[in-house]
N, C-alpha and C. Protein backbone atom coordinates (compact mmCIF):
# COMPACT_ATOMS: atom_id res chain seq x y z
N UNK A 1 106.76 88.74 151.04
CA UNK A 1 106.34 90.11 151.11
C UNK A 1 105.25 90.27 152.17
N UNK A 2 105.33 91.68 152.89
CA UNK A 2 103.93 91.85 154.06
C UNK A 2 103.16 91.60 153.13
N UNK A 3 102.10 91.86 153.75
CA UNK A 3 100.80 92.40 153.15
C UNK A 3 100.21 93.17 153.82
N UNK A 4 100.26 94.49 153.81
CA UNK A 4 100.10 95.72 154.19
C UNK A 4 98.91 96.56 153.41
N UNK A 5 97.97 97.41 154.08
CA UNK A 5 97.56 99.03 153.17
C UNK A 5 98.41 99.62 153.83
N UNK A 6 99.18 100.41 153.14
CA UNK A 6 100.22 101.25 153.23
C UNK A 6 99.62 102.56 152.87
N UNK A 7 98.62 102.73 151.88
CA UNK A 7 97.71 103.74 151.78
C UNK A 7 96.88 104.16 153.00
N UNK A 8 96.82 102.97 153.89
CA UNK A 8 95.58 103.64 155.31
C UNK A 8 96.80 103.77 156.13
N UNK A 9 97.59 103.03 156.20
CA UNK A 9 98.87 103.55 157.27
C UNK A 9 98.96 105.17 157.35
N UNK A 10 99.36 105.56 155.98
CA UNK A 10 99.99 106.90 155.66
C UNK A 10 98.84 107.94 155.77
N UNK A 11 97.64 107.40 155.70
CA UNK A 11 96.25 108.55 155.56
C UNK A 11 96.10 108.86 156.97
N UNK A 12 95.96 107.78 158.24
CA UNK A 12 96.05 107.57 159.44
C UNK A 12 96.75 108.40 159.95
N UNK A 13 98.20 108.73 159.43
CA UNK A 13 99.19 109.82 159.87
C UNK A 13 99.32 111.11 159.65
N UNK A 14 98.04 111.27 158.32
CA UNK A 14 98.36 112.52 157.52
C UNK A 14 98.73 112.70 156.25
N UNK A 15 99.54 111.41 155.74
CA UNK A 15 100.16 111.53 154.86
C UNK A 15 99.33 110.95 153.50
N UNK A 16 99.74 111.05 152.23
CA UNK A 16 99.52 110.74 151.03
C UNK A 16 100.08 109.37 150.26
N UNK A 17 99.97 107.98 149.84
CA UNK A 17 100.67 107.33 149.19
C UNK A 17 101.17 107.85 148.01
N UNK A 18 102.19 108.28 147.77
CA UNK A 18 102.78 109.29 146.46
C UNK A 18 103.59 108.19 146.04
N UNK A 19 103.35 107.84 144.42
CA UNK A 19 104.32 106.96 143.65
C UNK A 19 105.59 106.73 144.11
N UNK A 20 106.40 107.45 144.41
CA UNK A 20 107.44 107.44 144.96
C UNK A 20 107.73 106.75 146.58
N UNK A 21 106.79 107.31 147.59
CA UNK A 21 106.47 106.59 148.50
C UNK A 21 106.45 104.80 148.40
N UNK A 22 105.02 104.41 147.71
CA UNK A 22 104.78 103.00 147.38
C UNK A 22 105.83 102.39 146.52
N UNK A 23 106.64 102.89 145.76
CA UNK A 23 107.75 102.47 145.57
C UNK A 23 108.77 102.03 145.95
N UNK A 24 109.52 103.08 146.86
CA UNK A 24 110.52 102.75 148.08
C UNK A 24 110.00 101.97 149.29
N UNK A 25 108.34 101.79 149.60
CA UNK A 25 107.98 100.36 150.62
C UNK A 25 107.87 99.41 149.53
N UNK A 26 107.97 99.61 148.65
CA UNK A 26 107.73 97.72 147.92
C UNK A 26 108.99 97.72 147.53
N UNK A 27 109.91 98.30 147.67
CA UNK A 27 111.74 98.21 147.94
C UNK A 27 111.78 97.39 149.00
N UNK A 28 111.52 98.35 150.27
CA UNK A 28 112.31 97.70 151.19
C UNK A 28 111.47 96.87 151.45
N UNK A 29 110.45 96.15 151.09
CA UNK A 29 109.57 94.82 151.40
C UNK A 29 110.74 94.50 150.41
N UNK A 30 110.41 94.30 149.38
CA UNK A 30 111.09 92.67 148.57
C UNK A 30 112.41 92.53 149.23
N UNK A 31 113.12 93.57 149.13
CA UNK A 31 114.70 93.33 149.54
C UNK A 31 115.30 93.49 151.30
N UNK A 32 114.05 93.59 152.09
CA UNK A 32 114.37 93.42 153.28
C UNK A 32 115.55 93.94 154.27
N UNK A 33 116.44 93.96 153.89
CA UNK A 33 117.50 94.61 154.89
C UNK A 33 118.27 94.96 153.81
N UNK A 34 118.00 96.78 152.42
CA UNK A 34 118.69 97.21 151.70
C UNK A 34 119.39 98.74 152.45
N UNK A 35 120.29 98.78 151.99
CA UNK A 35 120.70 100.45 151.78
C UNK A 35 120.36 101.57 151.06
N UNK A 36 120.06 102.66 151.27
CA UNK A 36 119.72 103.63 150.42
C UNK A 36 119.64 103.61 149.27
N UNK A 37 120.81 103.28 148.64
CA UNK A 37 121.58 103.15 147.29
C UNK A 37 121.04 101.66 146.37
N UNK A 38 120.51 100.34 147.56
CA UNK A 38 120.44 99.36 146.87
C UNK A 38 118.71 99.62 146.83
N UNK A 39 117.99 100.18 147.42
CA UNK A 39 116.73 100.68 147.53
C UNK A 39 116.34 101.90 145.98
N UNK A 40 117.31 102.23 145.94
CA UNK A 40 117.05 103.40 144.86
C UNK A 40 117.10 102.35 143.19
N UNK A 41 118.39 101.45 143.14
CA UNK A 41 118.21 100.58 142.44
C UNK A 41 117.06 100.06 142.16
N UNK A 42 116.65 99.35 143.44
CA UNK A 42 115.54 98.82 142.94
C UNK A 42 114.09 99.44 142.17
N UNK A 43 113.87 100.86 142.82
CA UNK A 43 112.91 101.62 142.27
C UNK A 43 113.32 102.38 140.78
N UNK A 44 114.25 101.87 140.55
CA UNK A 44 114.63 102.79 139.17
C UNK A 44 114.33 101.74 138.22
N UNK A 45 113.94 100.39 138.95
CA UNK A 45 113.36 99.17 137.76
C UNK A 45 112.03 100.11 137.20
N UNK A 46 111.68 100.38 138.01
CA UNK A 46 110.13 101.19 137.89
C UNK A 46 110.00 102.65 137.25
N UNK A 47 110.72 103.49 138.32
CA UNK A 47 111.07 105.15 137.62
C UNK A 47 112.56 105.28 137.64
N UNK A 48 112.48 105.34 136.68
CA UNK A 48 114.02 105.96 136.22
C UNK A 48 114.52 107.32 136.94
N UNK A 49 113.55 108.08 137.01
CA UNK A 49 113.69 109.48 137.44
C UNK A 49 114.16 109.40 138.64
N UNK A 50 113.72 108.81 139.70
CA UNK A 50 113.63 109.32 140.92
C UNK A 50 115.01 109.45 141.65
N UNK A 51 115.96 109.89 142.39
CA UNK A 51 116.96 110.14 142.76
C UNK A 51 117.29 109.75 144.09
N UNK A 52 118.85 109.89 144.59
CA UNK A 52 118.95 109.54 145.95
C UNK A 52 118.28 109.79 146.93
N UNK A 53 118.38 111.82 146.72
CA UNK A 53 117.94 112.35 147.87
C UNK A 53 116.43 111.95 147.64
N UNK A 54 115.45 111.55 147.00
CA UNK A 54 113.72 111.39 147.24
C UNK A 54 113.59 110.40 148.03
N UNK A 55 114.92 109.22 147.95
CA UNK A 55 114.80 107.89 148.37
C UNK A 55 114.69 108.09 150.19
N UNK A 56 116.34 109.22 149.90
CA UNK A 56 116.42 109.80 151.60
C UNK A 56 114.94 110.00 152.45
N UNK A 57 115.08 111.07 151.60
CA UNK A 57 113.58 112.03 152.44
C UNK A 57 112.68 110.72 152.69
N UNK A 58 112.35 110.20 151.58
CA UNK A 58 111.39 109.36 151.51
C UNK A 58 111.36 108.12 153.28
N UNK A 59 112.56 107.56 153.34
CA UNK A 59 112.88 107.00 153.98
C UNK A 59 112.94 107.42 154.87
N UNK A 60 112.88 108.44 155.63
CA UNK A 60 113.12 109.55 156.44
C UNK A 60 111.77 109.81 157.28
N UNK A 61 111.16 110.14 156.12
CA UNK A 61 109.58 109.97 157.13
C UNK A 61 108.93 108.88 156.98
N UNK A 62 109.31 107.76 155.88
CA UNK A 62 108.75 106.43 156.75
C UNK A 62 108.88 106.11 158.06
N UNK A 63 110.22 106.49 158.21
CA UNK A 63 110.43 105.95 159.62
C UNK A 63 110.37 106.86 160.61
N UNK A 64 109.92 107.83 160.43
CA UNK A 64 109.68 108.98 161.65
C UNK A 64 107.97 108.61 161.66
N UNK A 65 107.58 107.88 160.86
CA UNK A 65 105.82 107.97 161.06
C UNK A 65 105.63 106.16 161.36
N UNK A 66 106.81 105.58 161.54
CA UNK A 66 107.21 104.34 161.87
C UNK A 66 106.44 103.38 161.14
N UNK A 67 106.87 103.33 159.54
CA UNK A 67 106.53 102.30 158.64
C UNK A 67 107.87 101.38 158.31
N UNK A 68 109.10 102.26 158.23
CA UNK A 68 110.09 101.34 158.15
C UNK A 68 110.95 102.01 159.71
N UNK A 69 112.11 100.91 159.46
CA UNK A 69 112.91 101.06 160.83
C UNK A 69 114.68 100.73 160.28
N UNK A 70 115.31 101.30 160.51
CA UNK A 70 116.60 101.03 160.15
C UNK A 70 117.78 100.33 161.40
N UNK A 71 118.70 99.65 160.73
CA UNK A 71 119.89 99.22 161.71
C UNK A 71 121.11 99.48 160.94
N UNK A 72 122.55 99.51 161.63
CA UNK A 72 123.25 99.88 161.30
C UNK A 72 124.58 98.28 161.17
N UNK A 73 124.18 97.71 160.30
CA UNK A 73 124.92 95.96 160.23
C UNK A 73 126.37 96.56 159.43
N UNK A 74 126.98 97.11 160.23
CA UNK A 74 128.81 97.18 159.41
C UNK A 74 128.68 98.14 159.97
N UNK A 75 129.84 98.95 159.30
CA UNK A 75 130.53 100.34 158.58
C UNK A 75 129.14 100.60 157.18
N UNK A 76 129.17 101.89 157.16
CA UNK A 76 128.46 102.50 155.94
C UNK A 76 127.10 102.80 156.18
N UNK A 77 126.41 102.46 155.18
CA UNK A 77 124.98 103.27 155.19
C UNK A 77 124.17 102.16 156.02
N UNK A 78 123.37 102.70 156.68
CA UNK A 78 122.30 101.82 157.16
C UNK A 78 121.68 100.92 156.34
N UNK A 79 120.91 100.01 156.54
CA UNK A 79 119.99 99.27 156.03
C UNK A 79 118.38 99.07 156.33
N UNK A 80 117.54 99.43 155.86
CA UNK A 80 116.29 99.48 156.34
C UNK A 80 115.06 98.23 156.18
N UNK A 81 114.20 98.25 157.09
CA UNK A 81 113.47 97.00 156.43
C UNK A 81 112.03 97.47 157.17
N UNK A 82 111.03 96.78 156.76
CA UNK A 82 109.40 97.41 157.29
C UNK A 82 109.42 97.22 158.76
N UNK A 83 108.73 97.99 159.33
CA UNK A 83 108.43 98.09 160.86
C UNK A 83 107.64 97.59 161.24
N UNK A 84 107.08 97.36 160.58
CA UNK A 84 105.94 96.06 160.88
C UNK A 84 106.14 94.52 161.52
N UNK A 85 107.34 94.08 160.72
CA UNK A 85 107.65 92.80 161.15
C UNK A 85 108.29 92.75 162.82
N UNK A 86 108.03 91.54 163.17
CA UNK A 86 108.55 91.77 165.02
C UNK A 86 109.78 92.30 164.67
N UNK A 87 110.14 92.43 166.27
CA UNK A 87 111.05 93.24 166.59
C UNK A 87 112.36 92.26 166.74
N UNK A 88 113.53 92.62 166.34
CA UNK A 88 114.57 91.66 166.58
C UNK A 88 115.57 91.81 166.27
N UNK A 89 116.81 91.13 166.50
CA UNK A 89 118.26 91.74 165.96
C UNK A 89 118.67 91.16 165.01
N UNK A 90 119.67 91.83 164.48
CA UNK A 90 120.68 91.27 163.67
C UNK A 90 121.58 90.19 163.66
N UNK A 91 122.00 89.04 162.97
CA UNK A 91 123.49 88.29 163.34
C UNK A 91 123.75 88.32 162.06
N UNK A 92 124.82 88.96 161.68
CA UNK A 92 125.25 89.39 160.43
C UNK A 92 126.49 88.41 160.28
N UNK A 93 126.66 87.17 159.54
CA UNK A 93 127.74 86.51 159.12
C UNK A 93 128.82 87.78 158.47
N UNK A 94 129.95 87.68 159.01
CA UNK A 94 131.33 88.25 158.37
C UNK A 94 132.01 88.04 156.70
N UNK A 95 131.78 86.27 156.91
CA UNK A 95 132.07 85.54 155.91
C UNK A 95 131.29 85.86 154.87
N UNK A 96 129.83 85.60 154.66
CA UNK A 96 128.95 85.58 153.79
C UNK A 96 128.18 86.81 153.07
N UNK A 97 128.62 87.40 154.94
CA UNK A 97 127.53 88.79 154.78
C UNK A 97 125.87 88.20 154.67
N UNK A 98 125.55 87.39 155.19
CA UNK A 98 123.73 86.75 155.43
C UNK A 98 123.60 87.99 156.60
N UNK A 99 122.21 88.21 156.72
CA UNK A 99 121.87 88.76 157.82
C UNK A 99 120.40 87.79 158.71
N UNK A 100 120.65 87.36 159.68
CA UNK A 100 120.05 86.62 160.49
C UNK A 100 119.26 87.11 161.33
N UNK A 101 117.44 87.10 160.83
CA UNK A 101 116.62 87.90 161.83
C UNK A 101 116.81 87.16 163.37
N UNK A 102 116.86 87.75 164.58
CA UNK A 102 117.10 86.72 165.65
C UNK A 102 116.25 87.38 166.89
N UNK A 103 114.86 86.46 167.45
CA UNK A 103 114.12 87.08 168.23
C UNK A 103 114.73 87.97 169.01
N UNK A 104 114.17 89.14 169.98
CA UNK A 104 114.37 89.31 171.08
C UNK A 104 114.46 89.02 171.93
N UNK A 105 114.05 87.55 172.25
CA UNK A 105 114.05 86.93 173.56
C UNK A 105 115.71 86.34 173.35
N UNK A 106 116.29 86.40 172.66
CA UNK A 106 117.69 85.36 172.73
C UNK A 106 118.43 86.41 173.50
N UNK A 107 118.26 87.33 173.55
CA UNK A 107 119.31 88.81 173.59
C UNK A 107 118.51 89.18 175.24
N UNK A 108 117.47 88.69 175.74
CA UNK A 108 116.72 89.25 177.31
C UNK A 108 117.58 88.55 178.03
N UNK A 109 118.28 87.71 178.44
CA UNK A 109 119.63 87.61 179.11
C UNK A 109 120.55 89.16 179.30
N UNK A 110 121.00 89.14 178.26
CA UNK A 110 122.15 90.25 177.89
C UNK A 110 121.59 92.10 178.50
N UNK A 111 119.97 91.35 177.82
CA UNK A 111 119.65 93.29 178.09
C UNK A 111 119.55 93.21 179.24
N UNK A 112 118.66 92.11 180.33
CA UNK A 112 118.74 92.27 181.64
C UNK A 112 119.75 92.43 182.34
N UNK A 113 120.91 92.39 181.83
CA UNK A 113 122.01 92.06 182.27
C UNK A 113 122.86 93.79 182.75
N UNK A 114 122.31 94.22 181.21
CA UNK A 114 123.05 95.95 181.12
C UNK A 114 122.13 96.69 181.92
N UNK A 115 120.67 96.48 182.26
CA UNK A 115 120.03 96.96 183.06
C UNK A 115 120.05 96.98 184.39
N UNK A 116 120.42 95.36 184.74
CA UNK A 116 120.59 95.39 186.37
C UNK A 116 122.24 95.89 186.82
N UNK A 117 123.11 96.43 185.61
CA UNK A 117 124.27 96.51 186.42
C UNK A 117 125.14 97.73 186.03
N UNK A 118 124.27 98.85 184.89
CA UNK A 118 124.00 99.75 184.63
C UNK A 118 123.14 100.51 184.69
N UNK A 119 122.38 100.06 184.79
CA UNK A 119 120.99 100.95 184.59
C UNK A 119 120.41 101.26 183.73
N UNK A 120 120.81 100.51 182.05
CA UNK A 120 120.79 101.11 180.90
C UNK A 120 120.06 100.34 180.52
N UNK A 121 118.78 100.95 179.66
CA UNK A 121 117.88 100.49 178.91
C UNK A 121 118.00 100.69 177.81
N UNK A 122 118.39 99.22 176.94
CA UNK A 122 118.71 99.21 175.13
C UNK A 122 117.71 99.33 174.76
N UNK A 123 117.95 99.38 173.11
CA UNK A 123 116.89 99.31 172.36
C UNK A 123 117.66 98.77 171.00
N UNK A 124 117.38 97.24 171.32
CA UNK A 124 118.08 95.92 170.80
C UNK A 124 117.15 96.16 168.98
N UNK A 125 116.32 96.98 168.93
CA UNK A 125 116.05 96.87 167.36
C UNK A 125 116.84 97.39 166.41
N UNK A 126 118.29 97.91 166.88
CA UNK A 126 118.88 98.73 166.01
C UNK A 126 120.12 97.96 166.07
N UNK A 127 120.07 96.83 167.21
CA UNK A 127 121.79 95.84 167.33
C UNK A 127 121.83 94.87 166.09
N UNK A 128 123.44 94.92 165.94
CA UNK A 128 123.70 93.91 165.17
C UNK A 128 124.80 93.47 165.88
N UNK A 129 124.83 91.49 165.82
CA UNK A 129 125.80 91.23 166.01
C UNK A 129 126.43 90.06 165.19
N UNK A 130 127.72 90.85 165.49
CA UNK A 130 128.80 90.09 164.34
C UNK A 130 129.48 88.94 164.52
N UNK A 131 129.13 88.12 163.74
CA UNK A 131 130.06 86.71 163.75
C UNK A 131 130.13 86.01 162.62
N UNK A 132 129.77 84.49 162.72
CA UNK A 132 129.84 83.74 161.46
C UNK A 132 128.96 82.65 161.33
N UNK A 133 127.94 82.55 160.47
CA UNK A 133 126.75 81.85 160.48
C UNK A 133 127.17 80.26 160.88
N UNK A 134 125.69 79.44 160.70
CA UNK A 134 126.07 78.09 161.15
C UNK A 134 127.33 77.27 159.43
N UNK A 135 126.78 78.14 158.32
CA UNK A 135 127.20 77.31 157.20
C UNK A 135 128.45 77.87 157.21
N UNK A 136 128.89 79.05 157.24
CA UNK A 136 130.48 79.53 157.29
C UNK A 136 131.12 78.88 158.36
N UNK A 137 130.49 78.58 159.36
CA UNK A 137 131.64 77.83 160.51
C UNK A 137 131.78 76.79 160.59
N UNK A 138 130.52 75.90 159.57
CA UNK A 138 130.84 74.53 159.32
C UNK A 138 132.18 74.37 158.11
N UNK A 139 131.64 74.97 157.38
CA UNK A 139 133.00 75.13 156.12
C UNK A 139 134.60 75.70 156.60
N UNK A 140 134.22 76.56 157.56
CA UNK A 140 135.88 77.15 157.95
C UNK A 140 136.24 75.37 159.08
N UNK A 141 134.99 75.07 159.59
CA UNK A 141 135.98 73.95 160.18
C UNK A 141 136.16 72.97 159.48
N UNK A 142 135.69 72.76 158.12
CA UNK A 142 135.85 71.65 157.28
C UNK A 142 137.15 71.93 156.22
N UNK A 143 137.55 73.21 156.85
CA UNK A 143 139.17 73.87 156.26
C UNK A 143 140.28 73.79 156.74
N UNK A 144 139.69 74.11 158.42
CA UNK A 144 140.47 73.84 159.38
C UNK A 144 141.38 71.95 159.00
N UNK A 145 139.96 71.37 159.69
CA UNK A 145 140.10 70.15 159.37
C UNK A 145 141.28 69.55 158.20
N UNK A 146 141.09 69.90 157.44
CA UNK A 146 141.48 69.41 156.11
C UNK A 146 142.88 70.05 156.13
N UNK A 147 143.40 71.45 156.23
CA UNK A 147 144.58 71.68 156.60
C UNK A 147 145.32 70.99 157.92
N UNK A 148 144.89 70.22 159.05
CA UNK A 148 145.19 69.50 159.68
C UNK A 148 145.75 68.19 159.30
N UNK A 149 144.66 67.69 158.67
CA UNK A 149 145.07 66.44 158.01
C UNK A 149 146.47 66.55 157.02
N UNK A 150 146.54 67.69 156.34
CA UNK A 150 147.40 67.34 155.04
C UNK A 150 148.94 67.89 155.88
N UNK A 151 148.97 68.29 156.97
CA UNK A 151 149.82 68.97 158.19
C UNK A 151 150.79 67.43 158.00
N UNK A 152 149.47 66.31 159.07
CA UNK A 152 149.56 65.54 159.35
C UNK A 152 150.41 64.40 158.70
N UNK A 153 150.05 64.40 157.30
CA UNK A 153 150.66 63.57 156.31
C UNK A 153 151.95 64.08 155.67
N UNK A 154 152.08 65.43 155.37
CA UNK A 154 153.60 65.72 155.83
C UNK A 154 154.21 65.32 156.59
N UNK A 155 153.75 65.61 157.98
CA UNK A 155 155.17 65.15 159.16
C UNK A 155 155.27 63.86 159.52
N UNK A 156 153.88 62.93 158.92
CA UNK A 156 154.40 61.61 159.03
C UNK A 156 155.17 60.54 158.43
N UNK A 157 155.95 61.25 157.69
CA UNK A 157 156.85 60.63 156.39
C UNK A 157 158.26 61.91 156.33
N UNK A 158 158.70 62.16 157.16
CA UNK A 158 159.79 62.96 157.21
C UNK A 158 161.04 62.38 156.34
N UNK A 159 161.08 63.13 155.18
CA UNK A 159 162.51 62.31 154.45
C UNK A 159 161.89 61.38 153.31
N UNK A 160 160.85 61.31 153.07
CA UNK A 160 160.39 59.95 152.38
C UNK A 160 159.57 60.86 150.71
N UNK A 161 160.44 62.02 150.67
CA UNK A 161 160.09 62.97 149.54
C UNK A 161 160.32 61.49 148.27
C-alpha cells in the first residue's frame, strides 16, 4: 500500500476527504489495477450503501484532480490504480490475465520511434500491451514440448499397436 495524506492532497485542490472518497482510494490502493465494479466490491466490505454511480463520480474527480489514473487492459471497463506510483505500462498476460507494471524506459525505443516518423507524441500511461507472461510461455512450451514428444512416440512404432 502507498502511504499517502490523501486528506492534504484533496484540501490542496479544494476538495474534502468524504468517507466515500477515502474509501474508493484505499480500493484502488489495495487492489491496484481494479474496475469500477471490482472497486465498489471492495468498499461495500465497509459501506454497504454506497453505489456504482458514487464510485463513478468518485473516480472521476480523483482523476481529474490527478490522484488516481486509469488504463484501458482489454475490452470493458477500465481499470484504475493511484497516480502517484511512477509512470508505466501495462503487459497484460492473455493466459493468466497478470498485469505487469513495466517502466517507461522499455517502451522509449518505440515512442521515439512514432515521434521521429510521425510526429506523434504518446502518452504510454494509458498503453497496454498484450501477450503472455514469462510463466504462461514457459508452461505453453512445456505443452508444446510434451505434445511433441508423445507425436514422436506414436510415429516411431508404426503398426506395433
Amino acid at each position: 500500500m502507498v502511504t499517502t495524506d490523501w486528506q492534504s492532497d484533496l484540501r490542496k485542490r479544494g476538495y474534502r476527504l468524504t468517507p466515500q472518497r477515502q474509501l474508493v482510494l484505499e480500493a484502488v490502493d489495495r487492489l491496484e489495477h481494479a474496475t469500477p465494479d471490482e472497486i465498489l466490491t471492495e468498499v461495500r466490505r465497509t459501506a454497504g450503501g454506497v453505489n456504482i454511480s458514487t464510485v463513478y463520480r468518485t473516480l472521476e474527480l480523483l482523476e481529474e484532480i490527478g490522484l488516481v489514473s486509469h488504463a484501458h487492459l482489454g475490452h470493458g471497463a477500465p481499470t484504475y490504480h493511484l497516480a502517484d506510483r511512477h509512470h508505466h505500462i501495462h503487459l497484460v498476460c492473455r493466459d493468466c490475465t497478470d498485469v505487469i507494471e513495466a517502466d517507461l524506459a522499455v517502451a522509449a525505443p518505440f515512442r521515439e520511434t512514432l515521434q521521429e516518423t510521425f510526429g506523434f507524441d504518446t502518452d504510454l500511461k494509458h498503453f497496454a500491451i498484450f501477450g503472455r507472461c514469462r510463466k504462461c510461455t514457459a508452461e505453453a512450451a512445456g505443452a508444446a514440448d510434451a505434445g511433441e514428444a508423445a507425436g514422436t512416440e506414436d510415429s516411431a512404432a508404426p503398426g506395433t499397436d
